[in-house]
Protein backbone atom coordinates (compact mmCIF):
# COMPACT_ATOMS: atom_id res chain seq x y z
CA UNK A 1 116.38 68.38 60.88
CA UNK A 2 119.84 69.97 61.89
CA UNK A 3 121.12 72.90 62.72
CA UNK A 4 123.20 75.61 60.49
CA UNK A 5 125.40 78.04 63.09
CA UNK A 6 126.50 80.71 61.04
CA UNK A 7 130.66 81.48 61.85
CA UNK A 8 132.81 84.54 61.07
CA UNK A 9 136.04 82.14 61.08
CA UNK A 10 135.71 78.60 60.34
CA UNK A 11 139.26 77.17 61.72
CA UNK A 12 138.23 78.15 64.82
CA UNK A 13 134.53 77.06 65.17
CA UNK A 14 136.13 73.68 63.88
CA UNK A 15 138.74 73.53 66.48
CA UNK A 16 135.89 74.51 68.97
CA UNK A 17 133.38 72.02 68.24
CA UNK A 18 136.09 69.37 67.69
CA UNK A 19 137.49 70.04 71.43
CA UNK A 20 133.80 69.49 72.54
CA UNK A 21 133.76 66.26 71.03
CA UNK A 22 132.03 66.42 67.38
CA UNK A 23 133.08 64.51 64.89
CA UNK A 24 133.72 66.02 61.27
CA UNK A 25 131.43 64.27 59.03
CA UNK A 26 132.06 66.42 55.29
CA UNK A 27 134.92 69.08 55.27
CA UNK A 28 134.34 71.69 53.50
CA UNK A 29 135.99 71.70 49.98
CA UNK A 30 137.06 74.99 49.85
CA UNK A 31 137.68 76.40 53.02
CA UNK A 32 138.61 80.09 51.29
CA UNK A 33 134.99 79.80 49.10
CA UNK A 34 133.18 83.21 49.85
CA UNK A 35 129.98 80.89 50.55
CA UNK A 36 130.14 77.19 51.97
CA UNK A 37 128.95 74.68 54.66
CA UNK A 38 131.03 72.03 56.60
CA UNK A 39 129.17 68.98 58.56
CA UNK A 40 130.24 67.88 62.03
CA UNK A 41 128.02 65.11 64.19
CA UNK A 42 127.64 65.94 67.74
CA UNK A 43 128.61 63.65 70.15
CA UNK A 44 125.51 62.05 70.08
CA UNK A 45 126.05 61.96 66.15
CA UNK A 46 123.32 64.66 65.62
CA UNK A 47 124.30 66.51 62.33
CA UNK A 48 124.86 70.37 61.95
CA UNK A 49 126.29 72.61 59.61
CA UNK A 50 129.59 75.69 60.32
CA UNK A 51 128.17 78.13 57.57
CA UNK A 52 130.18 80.82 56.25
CA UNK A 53 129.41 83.81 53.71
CA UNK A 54 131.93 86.59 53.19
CA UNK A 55 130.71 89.76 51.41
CA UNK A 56 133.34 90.20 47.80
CA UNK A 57 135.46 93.34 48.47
């Protein structure tokens, strides 16, 4: 089990979790997709998921 936190802005929920010490386990490969996931590990290497969905103008 992990967790998914849904962001509005990815680049900075990365730089955030990053600064509290999680460790980027699968970047995302398309950070401008309108739907995607990127993995970190916590510091106690507990996955979770940054998850992103933008609506299509």
């Amino acid at each position: 089990m992990h967790l998914d936190l849904g962001v509005t802005d990815l680049e900075a929920a990365h730089d955030e979790v990053m600064a509290l010490g999680a460790t980027l386990l699968q970047a995302a490969p398309d950070p401008d997709a309108d739907e995607l996931f990127q993995v970190h590990a916590d510091p106690g290497g507990h996955p979770f998921c940054l998850c992103w969905y933008r609506r299509p103008a």
